[in-house]
Protein backbone atom coordinates (compact mmCIF):
# COMPACT_ATOMS: atom_id res chain seq x y z
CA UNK A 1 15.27 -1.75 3.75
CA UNK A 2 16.17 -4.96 2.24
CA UNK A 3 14.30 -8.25 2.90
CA UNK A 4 15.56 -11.28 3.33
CA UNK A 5 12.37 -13.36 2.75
CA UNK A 6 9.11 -13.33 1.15
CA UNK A 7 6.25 -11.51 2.52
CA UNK A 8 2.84 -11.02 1.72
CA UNK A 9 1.15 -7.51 0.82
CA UNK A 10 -1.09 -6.81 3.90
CA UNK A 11 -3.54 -5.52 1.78
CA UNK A 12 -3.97 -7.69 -1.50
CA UNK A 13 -1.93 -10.65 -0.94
CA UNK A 14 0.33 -10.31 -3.32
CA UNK A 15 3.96 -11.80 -2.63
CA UNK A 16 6.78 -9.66 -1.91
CA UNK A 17 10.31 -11.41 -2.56
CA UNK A 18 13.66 -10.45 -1.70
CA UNK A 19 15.20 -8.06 -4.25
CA UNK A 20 11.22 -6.62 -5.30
CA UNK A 21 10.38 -3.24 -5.33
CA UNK A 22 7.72 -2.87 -2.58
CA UNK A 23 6.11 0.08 0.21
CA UNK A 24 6.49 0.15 3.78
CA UNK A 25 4.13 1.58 5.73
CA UNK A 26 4.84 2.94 9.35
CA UNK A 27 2.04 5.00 11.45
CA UNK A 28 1.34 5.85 14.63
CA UNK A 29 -2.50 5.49 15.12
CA UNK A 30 -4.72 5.85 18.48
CA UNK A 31 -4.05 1.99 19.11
CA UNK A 32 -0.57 1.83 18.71
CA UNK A 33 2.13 1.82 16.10
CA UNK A 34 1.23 -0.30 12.62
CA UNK A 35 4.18 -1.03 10.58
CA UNK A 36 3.45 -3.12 7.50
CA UNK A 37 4.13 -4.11 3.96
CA UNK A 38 2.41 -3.03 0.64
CA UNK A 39 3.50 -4.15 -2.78
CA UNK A 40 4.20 -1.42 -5.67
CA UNK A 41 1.01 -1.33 -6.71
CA UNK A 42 -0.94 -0.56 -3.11
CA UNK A 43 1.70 1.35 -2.81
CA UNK A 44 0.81 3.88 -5.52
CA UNK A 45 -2.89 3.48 -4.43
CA UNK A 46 -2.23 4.32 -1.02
CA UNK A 47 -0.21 7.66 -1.87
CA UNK A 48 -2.75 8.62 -4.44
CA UNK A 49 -5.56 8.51 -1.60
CA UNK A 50 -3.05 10.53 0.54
CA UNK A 51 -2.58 12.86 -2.08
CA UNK A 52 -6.19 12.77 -2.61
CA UNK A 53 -6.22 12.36 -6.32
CA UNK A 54 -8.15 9.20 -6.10
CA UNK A 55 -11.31 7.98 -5.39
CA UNK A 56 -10.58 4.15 -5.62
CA UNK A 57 -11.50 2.17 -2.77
CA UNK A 58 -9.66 -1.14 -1.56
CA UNK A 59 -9.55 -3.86 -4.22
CA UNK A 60 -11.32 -1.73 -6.68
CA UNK A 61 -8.97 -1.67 -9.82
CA UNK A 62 -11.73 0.67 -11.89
CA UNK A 63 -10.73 4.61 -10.48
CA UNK A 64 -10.93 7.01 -12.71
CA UNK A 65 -8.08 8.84 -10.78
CA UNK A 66 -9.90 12.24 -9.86
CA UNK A 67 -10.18 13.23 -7.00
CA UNK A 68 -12.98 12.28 -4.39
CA UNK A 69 -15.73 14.26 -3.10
């Protein structure tokens, strides 16, 4: 996916320009399909919670990177 203007990461704010790395995120929840972008760095912190190898919450920049409880 390329994009052809700027966008802002839905979860920090963080501008997204054309020709930048960045996550896209497409789920089907219980209220309907959510299809948003992340920069690189949410990105990484929202497969790492996935992967559960993380117990960093939103915004939180201080993990230590094991996993949660």
């Amino acid at each position: 996916m390329t994009l052809r203007r700027s966008h802002d990461c839905v979860r920090c704010g963080t501008s997204i320009d054309p020709g930048e790395e960045f996550g896209a995120v497409d789920v089907l929840d219980p209220v309907g399909e959510l299809q948003v972008l992340v920069c690189v760095d949410c990105a990484a912190d929202l497969r790492a919670f996935l992967d559960g190898t993380t117990n960093r919450k939103p915004g939180d920049s201080s993990g230590s990177g094991d996993p949660a409880d």
